[in-house]
Protein backbone atom coordinates (compact mmCIF):
# COMPACT_ATOMS: atom_id res chain seq x y z
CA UNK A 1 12.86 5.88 11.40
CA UNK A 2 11.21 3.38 8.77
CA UNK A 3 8.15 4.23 6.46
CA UNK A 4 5.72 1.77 5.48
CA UNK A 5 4.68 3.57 1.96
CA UNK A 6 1.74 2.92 -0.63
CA UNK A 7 2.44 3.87 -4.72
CA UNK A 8 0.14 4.59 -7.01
CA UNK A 9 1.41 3.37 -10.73
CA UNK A 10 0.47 4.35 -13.80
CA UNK A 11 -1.60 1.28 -14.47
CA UNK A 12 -3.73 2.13 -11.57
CA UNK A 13 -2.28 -0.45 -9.33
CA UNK A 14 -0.88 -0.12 -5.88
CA UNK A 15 2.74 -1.54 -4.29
CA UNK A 16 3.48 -1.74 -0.73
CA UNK A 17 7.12 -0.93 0.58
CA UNK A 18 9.05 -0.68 3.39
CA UNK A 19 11.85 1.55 3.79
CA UNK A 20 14.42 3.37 6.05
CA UNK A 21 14.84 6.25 3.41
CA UNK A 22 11.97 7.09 1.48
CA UNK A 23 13.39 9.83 -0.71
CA UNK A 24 15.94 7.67 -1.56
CA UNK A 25 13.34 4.67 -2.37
CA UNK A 26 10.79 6.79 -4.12
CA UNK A 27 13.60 8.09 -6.76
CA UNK A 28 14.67 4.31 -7.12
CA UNK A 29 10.96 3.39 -7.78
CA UNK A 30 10.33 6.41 -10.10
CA UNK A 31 14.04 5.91 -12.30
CA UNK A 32 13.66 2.30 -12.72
CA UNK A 33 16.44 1.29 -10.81
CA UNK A 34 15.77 -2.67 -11.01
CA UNK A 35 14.47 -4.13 -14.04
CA UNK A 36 13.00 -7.07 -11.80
CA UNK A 37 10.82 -4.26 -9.85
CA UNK A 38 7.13 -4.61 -9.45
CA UNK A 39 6.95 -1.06 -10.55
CA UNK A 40 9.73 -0.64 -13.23
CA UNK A 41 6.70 -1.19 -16.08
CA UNK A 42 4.20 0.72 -14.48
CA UNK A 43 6.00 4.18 -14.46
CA UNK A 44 5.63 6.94 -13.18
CA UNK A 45 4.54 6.52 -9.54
CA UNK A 46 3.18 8.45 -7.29
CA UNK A 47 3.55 8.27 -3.16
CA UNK A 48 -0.24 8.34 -2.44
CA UNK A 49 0.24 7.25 1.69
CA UNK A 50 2.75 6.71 4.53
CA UNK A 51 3.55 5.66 7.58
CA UNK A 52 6.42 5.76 10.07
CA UNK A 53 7.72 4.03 12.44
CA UNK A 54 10.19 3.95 15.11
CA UNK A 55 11.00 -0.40 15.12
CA UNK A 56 11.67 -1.97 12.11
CA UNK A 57 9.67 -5.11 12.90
CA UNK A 58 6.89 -2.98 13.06
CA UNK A 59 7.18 -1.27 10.07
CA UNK A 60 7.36 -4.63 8.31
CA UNK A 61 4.32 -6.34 10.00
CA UNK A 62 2.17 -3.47 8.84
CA UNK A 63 3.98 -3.67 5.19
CA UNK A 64 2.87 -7.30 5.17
CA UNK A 65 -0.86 -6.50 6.75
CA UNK A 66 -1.49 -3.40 3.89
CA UNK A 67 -0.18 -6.03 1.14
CA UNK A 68 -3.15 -8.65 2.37
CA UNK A 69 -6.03 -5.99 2.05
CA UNK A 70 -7.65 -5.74 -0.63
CA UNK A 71 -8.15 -2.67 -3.10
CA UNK A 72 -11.15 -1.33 -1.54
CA UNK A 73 -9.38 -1.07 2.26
CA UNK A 74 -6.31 0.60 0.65
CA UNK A 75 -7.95 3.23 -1.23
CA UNK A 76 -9.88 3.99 2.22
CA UNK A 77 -6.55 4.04 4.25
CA UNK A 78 -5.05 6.21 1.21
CA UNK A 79 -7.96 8.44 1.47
CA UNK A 80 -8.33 9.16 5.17
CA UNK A 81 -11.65 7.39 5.52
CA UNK A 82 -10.40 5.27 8.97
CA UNK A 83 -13.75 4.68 9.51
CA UNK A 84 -14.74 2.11 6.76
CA UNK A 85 -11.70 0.10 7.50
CA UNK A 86 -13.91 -2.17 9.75
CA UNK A 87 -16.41 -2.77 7.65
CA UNK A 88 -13.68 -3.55 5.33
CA UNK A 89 -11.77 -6.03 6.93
CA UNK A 90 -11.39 -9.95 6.53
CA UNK A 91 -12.55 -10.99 9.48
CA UNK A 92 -15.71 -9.26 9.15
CA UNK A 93 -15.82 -10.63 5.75
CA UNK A 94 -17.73 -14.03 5.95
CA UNK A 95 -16.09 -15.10 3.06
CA UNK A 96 -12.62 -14.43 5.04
CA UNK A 97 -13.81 -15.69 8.68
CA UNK A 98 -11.09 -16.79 10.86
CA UNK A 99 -7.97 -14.99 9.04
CA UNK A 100 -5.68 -13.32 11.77
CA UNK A 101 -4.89 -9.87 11.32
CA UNK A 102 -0.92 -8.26 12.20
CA UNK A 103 -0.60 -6.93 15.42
CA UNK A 104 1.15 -3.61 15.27
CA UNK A 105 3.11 -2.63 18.50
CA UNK A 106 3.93 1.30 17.84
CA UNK A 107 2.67 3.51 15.32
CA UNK A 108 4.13 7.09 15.15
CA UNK A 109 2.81 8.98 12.48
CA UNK A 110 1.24 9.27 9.30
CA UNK A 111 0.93 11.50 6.56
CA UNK A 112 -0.58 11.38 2.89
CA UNK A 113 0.89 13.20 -0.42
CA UNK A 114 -1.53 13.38 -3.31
């Protein structure tokens, strides 16, 4: 099983992971365990969303999707607010006409801690 996870740091910024352990990566992320880590500086986190998945391809094509939306889309997806996602996406962003969007072949779950 592989989660595709979204932290909230103390700065107020988010990070998208991928993982195959997420207790494991969540106590990495939260002890600092490489200096080089986008969220060694911006400690303490805290797992705000998740989502699992049975393939590991598709957990990382959805990793890679959440990292290209912006802010606003996140905190909807965090939130449980499904329904402004559309309205929220790039392609129906004229500024952002004509960017593709990930294809996602199995989603299993999801769950949110807050």
């Amino acid at each position: 099983k592989y989660t595709v996870y979204i932290l909230e740091c103390s700065d107020g910024s988010y990070y998208v992971g991928v993982t195959n352990n997420i207790d494991r990566r969540f106590a990495e992320h939260q002890n600092g365990y490489s200096e080089k880590s986008y969220t060694h500086t911006r400690r303490p986190v805290k797992l705000v969303y998740q989502e699992h998945y049975q393939y590991v391809l598709d957990a990382i094509a959805r990793e890679k999707q959440l990292k290209g939306w912006r802010r606003a889309k996140k905190e909807a997806l965090i939130n449980g607010r499904e329904e402004d996602l559309p309205g929220l996406s790039s392609s129906t962003n004229p500024r952002n006409r004509g960017i593709a969007q990930s294809n996602i072949h199995e989603y299993v779950t999801v769950s949110m801690s807050r």
